[in-house]
N, C-alpha and C. Protein backbone atom coordinates (compact mmCIF):
# COMPACT_ATOMS: atom_id res chain seq x y z
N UNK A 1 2.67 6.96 22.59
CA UNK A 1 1.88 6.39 21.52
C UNK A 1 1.88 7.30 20.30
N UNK A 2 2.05 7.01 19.40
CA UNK A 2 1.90 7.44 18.41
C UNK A 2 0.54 8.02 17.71
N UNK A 3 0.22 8.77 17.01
CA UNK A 3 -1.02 8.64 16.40
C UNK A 3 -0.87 9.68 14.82
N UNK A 4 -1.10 8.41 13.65
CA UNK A 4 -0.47 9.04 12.55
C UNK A 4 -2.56 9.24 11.42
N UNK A 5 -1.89 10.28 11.60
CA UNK A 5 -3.24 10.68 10.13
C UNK A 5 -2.36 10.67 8.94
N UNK A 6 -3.64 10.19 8.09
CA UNK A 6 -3.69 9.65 6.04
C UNK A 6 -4.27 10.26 5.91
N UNK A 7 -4.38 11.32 4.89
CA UNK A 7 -5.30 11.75 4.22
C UNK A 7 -5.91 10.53 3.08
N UNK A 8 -6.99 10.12 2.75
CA UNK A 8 -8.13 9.14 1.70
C UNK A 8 -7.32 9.42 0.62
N UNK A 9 -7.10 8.70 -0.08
CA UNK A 9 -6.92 8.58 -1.59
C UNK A 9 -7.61 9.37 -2.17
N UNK A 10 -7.08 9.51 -3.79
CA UNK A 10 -8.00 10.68 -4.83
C UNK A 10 -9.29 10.13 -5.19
N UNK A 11 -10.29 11.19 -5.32
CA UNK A 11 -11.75 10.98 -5.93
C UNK A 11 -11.75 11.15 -7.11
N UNK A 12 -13.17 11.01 -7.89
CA UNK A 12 -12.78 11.84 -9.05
C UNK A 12 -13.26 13.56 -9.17
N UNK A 13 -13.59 13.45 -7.83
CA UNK A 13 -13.90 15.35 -7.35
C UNK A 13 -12.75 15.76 -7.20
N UNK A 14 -11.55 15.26 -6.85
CA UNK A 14 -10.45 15.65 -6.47
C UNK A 14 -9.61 15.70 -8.05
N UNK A 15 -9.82 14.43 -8.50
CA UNK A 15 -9.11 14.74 -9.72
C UNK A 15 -10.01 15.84 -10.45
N UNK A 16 -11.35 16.33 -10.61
CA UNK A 16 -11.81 17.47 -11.23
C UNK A 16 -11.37 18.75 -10.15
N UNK A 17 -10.72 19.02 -8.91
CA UNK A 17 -10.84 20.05 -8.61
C UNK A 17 -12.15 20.31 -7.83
N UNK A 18 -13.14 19.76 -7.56
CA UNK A 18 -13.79 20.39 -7.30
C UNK A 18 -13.80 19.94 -5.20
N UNK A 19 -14.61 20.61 -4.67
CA UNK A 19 -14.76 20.86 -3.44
C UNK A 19 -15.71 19.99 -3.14
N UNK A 20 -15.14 18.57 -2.10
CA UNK A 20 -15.97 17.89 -1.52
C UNK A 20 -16.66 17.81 -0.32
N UNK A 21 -15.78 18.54 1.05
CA UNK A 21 -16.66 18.12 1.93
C UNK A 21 -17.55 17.30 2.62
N UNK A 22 -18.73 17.44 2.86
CA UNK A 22 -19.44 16.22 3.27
C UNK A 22 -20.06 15.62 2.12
N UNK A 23 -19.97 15.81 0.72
CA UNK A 23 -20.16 14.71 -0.31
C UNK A 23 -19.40 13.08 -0.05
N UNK A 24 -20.37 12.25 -0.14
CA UNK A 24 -20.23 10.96 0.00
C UNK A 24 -19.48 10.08 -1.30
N UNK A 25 -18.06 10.67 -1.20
CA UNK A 25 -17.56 10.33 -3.01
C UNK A 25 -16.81 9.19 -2.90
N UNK A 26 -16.79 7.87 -3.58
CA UNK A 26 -16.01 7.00 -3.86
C UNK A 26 -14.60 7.67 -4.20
N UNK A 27 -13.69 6.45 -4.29
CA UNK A 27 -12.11 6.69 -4.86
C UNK A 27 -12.16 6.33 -5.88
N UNK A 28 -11.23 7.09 -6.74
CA UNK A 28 -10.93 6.65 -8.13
C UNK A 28 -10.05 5.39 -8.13
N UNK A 29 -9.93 4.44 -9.32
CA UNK A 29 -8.54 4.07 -8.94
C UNK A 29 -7.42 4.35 -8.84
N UNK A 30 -7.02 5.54 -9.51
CA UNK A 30 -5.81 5.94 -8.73
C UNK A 30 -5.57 5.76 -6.63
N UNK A 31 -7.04 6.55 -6.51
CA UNK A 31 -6.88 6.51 -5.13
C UNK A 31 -6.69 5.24 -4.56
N UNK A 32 -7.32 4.39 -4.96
CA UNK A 32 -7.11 2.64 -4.42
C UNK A 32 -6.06 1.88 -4.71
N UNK A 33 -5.25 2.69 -5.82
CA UNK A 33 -3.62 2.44 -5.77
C UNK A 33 -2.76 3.22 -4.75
N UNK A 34 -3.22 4.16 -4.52
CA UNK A 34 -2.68 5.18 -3.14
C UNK A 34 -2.60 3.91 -1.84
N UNK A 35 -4.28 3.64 -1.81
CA UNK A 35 -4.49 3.14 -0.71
C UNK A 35 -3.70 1.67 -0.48
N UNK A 36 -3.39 1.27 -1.61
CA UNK A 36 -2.87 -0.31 -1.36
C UNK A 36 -1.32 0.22 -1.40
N UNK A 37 -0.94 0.69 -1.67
CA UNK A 37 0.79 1.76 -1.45
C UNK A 37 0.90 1.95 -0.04
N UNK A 38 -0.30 2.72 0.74
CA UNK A 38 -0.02 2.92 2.08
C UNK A 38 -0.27 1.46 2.77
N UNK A 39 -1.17 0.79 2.68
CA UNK A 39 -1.14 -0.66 3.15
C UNK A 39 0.07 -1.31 2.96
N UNK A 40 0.86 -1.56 2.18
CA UNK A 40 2.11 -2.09 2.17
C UNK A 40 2.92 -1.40 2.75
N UNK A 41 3.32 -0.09 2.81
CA UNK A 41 4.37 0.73 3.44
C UNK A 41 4.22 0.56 5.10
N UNK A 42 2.90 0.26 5.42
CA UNK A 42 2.94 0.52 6.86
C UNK A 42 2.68 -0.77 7.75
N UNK A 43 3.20 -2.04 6.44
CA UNK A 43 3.27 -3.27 7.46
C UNK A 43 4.15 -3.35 8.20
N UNK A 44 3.75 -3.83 9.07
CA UNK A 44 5.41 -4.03 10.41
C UNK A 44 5.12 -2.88 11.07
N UNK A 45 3.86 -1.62 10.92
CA UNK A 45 4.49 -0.43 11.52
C UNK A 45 4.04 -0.18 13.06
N UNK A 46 3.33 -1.34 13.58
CA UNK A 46 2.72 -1.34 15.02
C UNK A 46 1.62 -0.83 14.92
N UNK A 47 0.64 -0.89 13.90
CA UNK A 47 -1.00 -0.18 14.56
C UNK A 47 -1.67 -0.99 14.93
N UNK A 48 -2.09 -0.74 16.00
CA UNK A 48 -3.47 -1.30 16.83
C UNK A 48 -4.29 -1.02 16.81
N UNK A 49 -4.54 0.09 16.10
CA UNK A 49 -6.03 0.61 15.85
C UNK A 49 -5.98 1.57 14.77
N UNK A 50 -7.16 1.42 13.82
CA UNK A 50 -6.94 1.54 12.84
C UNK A 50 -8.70 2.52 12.53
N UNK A 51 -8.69 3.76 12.47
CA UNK A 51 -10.06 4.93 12.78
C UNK A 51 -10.29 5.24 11.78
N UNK A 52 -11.08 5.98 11.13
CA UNK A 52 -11.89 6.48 9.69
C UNK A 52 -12.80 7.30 9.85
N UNK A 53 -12.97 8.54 9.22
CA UNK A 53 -13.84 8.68 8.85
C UNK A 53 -15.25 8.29 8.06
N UNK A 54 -16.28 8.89 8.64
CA UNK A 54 -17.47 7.86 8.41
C UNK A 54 -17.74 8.09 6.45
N UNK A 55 -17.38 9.17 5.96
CA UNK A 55 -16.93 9.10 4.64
C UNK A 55 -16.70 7.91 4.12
N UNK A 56 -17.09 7.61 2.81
CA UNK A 56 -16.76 6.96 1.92
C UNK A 56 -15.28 6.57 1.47
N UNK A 57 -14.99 7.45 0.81
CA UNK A 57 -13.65 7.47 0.62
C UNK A 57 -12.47 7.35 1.88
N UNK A 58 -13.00 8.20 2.74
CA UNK A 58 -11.79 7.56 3.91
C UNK A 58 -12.17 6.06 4.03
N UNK A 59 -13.43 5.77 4.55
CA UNK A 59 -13.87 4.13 5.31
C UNK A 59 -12.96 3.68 3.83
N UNK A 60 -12.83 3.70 2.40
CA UNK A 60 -12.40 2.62 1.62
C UNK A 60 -11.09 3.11 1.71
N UNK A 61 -10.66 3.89 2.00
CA UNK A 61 -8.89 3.70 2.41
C UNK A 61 -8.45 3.23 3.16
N UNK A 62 -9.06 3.27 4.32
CA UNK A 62 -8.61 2.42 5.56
C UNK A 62 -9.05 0.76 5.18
N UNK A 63 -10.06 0.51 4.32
CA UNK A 63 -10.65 -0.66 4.70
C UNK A 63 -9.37 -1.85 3.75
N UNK A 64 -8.57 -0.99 2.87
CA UNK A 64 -7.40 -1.28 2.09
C UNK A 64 -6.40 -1.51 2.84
N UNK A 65 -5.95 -0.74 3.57
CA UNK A 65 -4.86 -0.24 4.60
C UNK A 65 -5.39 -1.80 5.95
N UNK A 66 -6.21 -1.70 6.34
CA UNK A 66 -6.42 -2.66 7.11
C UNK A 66 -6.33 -4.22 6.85
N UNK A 67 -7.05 -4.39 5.46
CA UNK A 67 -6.15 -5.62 5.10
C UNK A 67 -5.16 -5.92 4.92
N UNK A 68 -4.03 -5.26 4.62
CA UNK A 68 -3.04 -4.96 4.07
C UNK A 68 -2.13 -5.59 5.76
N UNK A 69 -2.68 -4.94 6.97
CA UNK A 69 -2.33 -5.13 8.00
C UNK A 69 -2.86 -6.24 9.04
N UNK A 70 -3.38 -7.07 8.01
CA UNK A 70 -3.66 -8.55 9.15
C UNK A 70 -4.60 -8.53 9.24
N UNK A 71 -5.96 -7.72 8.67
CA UNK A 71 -7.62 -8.03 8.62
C UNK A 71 -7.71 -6.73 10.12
N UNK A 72 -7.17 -5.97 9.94
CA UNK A 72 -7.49 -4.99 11.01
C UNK A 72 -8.25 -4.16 10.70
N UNK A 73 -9.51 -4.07 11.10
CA UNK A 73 -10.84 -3.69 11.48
C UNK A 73 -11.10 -2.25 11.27
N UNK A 74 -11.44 -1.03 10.36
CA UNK A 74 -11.68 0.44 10.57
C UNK A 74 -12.71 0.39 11.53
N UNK A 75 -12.49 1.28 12.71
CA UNK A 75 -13.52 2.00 13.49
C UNK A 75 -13.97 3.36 12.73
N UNK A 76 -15.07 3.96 12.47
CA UNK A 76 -15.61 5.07 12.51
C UNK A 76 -15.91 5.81 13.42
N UNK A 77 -15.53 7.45 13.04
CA UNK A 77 -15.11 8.54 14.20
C UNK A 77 -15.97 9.62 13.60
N UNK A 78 -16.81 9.67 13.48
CA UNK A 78 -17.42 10.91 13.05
C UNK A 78 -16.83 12.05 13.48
N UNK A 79 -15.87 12.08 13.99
CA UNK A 79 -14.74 13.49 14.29
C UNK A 79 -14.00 13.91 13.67
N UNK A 80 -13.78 12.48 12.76
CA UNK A 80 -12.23 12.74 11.69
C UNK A 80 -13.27 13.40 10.24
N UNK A 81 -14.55 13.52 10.23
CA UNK A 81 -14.97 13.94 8.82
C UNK A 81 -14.41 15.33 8.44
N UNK A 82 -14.54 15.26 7.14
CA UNK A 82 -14.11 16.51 5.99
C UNK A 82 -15.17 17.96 6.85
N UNK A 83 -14.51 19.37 7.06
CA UNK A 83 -15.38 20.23 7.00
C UNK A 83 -16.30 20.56 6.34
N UNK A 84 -17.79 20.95 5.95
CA UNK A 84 -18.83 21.06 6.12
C UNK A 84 -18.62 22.40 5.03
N UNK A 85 -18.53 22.40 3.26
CA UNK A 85 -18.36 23.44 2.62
C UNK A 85 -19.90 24.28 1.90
N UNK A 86 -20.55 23.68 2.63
CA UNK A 86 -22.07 23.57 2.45
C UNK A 86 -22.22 23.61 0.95
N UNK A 87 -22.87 25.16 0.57
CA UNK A 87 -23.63 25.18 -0.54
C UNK A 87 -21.96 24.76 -2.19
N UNK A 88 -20.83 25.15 -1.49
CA UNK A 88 -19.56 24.97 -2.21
C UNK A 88 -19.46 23.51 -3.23
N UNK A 89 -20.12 22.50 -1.91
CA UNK A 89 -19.51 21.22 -2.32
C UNK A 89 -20.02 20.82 -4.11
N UNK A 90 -19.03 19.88 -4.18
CA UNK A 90 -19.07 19.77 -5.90
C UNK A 90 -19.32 20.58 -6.62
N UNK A 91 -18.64 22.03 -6.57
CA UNK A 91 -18.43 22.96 -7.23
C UNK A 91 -16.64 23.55 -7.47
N UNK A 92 -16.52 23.83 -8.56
CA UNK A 92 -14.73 23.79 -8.80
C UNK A 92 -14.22 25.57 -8.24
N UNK A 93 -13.17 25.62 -8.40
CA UNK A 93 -12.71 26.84 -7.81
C UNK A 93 -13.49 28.34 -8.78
N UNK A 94 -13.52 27.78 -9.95
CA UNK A 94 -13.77 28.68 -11.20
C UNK A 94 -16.06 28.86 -10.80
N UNK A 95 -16.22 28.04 -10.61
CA UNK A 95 -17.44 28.35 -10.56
C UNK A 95 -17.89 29.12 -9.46
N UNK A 96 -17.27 28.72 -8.09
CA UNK A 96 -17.35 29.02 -7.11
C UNK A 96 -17.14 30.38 -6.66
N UNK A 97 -15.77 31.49 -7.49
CA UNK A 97 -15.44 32.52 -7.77
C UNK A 97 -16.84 33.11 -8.78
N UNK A 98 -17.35 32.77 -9.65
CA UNK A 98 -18.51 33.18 -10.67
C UNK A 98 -19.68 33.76 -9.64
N UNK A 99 -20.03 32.65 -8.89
CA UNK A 99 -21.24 32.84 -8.14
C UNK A 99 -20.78 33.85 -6.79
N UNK A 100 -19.62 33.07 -6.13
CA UNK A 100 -19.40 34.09 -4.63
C UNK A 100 -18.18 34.91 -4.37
N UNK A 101 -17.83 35.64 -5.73
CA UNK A 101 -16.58 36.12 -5.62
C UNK A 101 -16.08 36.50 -4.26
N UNK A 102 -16.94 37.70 -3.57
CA UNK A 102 -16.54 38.13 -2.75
C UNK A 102 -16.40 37.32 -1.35
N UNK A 103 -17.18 36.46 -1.43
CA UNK A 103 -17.14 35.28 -0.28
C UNK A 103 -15.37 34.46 -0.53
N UNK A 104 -15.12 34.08 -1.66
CA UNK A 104 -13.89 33.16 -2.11
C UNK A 104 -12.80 34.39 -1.86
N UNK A 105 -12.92 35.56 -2.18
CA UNK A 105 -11.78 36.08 -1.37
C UNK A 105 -11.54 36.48 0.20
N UNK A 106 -12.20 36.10 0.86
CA UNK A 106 -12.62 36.39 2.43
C UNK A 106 -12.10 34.93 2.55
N UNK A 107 -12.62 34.04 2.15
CA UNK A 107 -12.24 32.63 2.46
C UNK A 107 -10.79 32.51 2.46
N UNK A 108 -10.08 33.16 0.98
CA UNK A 108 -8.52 33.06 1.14
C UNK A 108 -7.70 34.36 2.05
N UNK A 109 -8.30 35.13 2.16
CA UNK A 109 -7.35 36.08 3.03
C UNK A 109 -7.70 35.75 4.26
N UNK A 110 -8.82 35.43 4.85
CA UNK A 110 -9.36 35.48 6.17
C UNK A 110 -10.31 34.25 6.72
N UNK A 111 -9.33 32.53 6.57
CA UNK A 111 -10.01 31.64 6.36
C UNK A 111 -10.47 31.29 8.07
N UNK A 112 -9.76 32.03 9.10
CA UNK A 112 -10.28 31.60 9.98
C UNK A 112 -11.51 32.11 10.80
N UNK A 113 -11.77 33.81 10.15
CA UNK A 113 -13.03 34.58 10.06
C UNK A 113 -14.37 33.87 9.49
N UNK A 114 -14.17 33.19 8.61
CA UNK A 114 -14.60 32.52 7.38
C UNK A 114 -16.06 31.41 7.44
N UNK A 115 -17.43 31.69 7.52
CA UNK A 115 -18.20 30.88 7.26
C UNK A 115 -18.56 29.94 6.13
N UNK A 116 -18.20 29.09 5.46
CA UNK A 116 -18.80 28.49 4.74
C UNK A 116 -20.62 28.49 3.83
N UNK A 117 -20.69 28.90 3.32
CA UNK A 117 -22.46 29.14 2.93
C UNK A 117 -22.81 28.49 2.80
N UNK A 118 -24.42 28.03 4.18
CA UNK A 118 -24.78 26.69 3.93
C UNK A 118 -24.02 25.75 5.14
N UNK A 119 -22.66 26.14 5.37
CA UNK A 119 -21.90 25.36 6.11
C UNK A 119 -20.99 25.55 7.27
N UNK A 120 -20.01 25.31 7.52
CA UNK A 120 -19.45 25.30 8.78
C UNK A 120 -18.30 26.11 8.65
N UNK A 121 -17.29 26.48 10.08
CA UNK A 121 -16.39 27.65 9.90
C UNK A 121 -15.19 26.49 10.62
N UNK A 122 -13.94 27.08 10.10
CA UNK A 122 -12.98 26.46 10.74
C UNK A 122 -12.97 26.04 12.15
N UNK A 123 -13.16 27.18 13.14
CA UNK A 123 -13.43 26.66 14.32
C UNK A 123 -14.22 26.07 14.44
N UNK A 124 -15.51 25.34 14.20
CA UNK A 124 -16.34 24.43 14.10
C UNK A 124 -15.93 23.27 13.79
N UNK A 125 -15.09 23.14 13.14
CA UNK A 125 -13.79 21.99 12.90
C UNK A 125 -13.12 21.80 13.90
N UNK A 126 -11.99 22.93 14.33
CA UNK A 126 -11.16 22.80 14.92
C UNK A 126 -11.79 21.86 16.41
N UNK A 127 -12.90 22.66 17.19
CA UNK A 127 -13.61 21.77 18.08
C UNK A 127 -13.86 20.28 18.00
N UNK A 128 -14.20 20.35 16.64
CA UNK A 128 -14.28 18.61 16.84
C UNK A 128 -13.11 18.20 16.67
N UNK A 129 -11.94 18.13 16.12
CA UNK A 129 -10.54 17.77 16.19
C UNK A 129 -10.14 17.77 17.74
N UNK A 130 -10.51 18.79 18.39
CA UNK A 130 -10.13 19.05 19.34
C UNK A 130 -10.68 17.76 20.70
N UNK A 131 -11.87 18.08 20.23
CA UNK A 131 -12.30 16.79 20.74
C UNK A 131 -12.04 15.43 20.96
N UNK A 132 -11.56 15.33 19.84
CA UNK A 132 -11.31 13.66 19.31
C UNK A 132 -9.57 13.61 20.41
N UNK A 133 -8.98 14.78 20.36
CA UNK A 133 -7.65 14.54 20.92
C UNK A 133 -7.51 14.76 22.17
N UNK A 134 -9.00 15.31 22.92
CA UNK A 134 -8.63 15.13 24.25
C UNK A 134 -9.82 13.60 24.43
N UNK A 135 -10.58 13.31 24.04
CA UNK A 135 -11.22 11.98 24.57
C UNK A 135 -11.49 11.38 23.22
N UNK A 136 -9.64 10.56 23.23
CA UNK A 136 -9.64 9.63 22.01
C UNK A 136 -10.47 8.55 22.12
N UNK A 137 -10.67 7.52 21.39
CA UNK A 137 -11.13 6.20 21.54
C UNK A 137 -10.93 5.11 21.74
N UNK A 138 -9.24 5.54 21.86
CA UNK A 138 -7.82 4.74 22.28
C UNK A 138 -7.40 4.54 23.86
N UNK A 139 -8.46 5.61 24.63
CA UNK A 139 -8.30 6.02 25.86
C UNK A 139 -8.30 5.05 26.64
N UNK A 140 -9.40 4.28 26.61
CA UNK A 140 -9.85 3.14 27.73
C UNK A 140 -9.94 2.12 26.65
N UNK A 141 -9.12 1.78 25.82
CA UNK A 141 -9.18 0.20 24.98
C UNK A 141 -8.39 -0.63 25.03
N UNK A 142 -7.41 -0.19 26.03
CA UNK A 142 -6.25 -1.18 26.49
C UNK A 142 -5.25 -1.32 25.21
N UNK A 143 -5.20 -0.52 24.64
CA UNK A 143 -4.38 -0.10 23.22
C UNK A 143 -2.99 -0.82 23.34
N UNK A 144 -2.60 -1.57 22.60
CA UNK A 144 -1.39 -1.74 22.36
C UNK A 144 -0.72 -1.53 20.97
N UNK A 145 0.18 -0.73 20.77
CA UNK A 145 0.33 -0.06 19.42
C UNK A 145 -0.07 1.23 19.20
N UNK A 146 0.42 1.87 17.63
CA UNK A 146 0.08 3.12 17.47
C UNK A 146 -1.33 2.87 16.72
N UNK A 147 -1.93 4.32 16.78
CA UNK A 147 -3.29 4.72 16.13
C UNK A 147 -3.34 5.30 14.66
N UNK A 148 -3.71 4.91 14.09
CA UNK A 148 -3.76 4.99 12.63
C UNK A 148 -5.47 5.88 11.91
N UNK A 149 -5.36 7.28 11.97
CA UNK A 149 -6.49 7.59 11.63
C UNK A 149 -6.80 8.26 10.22
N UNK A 150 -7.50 7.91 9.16
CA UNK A 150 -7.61 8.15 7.77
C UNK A 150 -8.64 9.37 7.70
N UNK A 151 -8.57 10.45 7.47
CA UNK A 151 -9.32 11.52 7.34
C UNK A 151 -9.16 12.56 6.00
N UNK A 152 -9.23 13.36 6.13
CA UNK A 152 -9.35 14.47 5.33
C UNK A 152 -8.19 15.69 5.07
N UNK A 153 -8.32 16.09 4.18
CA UNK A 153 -7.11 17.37 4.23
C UNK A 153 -7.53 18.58 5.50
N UNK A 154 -8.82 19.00 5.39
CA UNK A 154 -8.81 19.83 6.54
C UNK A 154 -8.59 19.52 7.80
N UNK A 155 -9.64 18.23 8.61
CA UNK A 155 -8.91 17.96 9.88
C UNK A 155 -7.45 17.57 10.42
N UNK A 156 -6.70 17.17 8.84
CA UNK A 156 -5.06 17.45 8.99
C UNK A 156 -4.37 18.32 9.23
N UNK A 157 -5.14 19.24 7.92
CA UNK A 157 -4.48 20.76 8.58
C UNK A 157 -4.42 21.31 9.98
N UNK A 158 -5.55 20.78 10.56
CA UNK A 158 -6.42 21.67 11.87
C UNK A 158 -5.20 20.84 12.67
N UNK A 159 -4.85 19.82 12.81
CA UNK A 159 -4.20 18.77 13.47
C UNK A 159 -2.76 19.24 13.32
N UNK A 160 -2.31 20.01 12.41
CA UNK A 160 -1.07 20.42 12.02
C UNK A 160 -0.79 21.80 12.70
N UNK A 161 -1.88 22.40 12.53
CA UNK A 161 -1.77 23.83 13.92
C UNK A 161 -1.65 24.05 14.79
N UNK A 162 -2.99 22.69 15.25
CA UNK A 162 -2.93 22.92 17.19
C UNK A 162 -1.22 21.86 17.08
N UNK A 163 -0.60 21.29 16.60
CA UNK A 163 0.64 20.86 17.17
C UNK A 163 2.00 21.71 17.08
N UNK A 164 1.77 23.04 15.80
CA UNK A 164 2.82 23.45 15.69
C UNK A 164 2.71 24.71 16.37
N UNK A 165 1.31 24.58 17.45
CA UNK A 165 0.54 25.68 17.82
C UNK A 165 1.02 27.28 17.46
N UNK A 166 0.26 27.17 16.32
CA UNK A 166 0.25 28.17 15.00
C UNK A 166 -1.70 28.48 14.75
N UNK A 167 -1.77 29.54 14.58
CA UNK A 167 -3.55 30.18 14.34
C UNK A 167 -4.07 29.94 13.44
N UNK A 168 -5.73 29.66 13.25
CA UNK A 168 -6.23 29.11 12.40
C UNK A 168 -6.01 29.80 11.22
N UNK A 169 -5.66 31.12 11.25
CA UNK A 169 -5.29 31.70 10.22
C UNK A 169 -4.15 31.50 9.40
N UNK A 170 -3.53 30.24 9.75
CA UNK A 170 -2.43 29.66 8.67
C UNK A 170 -3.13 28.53 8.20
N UNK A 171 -4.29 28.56 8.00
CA UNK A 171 -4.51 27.02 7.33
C UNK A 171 -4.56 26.42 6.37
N UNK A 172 -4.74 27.83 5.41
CA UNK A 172 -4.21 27.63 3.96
C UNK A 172 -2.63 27.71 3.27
N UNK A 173 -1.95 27.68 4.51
CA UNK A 173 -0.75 27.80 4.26
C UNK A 173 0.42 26.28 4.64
N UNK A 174 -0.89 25.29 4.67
CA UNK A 174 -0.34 23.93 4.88
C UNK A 174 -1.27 23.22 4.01
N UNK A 175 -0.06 22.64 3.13
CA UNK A 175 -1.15 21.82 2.08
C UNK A 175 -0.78 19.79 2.46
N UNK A 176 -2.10 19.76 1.91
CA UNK A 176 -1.80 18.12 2.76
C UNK A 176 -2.30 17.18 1.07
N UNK A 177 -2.02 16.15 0.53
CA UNK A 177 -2.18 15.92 -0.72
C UNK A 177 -2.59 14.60 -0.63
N UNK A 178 -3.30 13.92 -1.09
CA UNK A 178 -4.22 12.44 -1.24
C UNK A 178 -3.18 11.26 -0.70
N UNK A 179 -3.06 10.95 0.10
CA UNK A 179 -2.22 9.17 0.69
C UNK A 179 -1.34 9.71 1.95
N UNK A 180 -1.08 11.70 1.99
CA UNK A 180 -0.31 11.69 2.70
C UNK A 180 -0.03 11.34 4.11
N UNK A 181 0.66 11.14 5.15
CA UNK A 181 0.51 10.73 6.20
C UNK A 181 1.35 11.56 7.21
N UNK A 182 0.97 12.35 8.14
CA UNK A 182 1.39 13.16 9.45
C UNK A 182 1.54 12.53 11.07
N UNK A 183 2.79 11.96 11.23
CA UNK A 183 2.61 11.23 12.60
C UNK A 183 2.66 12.01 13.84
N UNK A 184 1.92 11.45 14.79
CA UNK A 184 2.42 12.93 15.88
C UNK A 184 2.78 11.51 17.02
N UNK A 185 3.53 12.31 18.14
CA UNK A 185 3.15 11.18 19.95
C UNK A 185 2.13 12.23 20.18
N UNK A 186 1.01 11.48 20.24
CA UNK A 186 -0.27 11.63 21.50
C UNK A 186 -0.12 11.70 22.63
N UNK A 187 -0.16 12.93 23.61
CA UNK A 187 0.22 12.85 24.80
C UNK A 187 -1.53 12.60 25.62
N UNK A 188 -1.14 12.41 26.67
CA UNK A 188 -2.82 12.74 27.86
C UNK A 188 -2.84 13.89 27.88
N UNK A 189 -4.52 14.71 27.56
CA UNK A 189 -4.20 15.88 27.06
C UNK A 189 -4.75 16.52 26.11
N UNK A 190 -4.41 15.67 24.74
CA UNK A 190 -4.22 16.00 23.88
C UNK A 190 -3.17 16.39 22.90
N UNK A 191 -2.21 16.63 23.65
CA UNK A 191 -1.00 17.15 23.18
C UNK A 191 -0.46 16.21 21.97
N UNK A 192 0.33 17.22 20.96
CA UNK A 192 0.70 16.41 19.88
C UNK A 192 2.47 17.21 19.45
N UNK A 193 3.11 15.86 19.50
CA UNK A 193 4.53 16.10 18.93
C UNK A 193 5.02 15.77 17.79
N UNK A 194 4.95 16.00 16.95
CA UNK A 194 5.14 15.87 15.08
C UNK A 194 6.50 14.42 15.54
N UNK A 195 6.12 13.65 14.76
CA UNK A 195 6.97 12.56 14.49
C UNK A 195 7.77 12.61 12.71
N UNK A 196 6.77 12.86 12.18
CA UNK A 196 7.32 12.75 10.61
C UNK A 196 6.01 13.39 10.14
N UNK A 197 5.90 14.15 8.56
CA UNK A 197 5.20 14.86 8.14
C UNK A 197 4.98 16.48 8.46
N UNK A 198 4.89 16.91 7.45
CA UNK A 198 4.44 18.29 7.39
C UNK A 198 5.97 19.30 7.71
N UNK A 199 5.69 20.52 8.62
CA UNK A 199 6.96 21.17 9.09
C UNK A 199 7.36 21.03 10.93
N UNK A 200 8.31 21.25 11.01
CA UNK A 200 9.16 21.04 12.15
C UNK A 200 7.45 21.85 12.86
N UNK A 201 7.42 21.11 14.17
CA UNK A 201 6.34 21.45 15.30
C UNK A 201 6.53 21.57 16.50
N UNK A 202 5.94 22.38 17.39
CA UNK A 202 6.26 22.56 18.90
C UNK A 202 4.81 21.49 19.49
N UNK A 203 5.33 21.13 20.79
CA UNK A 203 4.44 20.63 21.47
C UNK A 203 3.31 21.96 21.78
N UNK A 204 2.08 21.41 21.25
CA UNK A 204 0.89 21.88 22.28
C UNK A 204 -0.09 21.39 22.57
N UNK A 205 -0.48 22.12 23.47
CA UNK A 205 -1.38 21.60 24.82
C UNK A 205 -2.89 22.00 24.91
């Protein structure tokens, strides 16, 4: 089985740069041109299930993407949400350096050391990713087809490590960009084998 993550279309936090997280941000239209781009590209492509983040912006990418595919239904996963940048969110890189210099360079040299102020740490992520891939929601639904889940740049990234099983400490060293899409085979397990997206990956477990 397949199971391919989208990163949500652009906001207009995204088009300012700034850091969303658990901010509840609509898509711009650009992003809802993203989103109706990936809805057409991925007709014919076998999804049977079609997941979201409980976000805004993901639920309206998928909810694009799903029409697009025969009135197919987003489920919400509160697993697939954006990491938790606490006191950061809707603040741009430039401000964020003003107020916590020394925090924003710990964040880039040492993002997997790295608390968030206010908020959550990569591994706090990584667990719930982790989660979601050993007791999917696909498990016991009599699934026919691949899984289609719309999330965030970070739980992509996180999703891009444990498969190329590589340390959280590369996570700024995979960039994931608004519509993109990372397919893996879902094994029992958890296990993930890169299909298309990102860089060449090893199975892990």
């Amino acid at each position: 089985m397949r199971l391919i993550f989208v990163r949500h279309g652009q906001t207009p936090w995204n088009l300012e740069g700034r850091y969303q997280g658990r901010a509840d941000i609509g898509l711009a239209p650009q992003g809802l041109a993203t989103a109706r781009g990936l809805g057409s590209g991925l007709q014919g492509s076998g999804i049977g299930m079609l997941l979201a983040s409980p976000l805004r912006r993901a639920g309206q990418t998928a909810a694009v993407i799903g029409a697009a595919l025969g009135a197919l239904v987003p489920r919400a996963d509160a697993r697939l949400i954006e990491i938790d940048f606490g006191a950061w969110e809707g603040l741009t890189q430039l401000e964020i350096k003003q107020r916590w210099p020394q925090a924003l360079r710990r964040w880039k040299q040492a993002p997997a050391d790295f608390r968030f102020p206010g908020g959550e740490s990569l591994g706090d992520a990584f667990e719930r990713l982790r989660d979601f891939l050993h007791r999917p929601p696909w498990a016991d639904a009599g699934l026919e087809g691949d899984v289609l889940a719309v999330s965030h740049a970070g739980p992509i990234r996180l999703a891009a490590l444990w498969a190329e099983g590589r340390p959280l400490a590369d996570f700024r060293a995979i960039a994931v960009h608004a519509g993109e899409t990372y397919a893996y085979e879902w094994q029992t397990g958890g296990a993930l084998r890169r299909v298309y997206g990102g860089q060449a990956a090893k199975e892990r477990s």
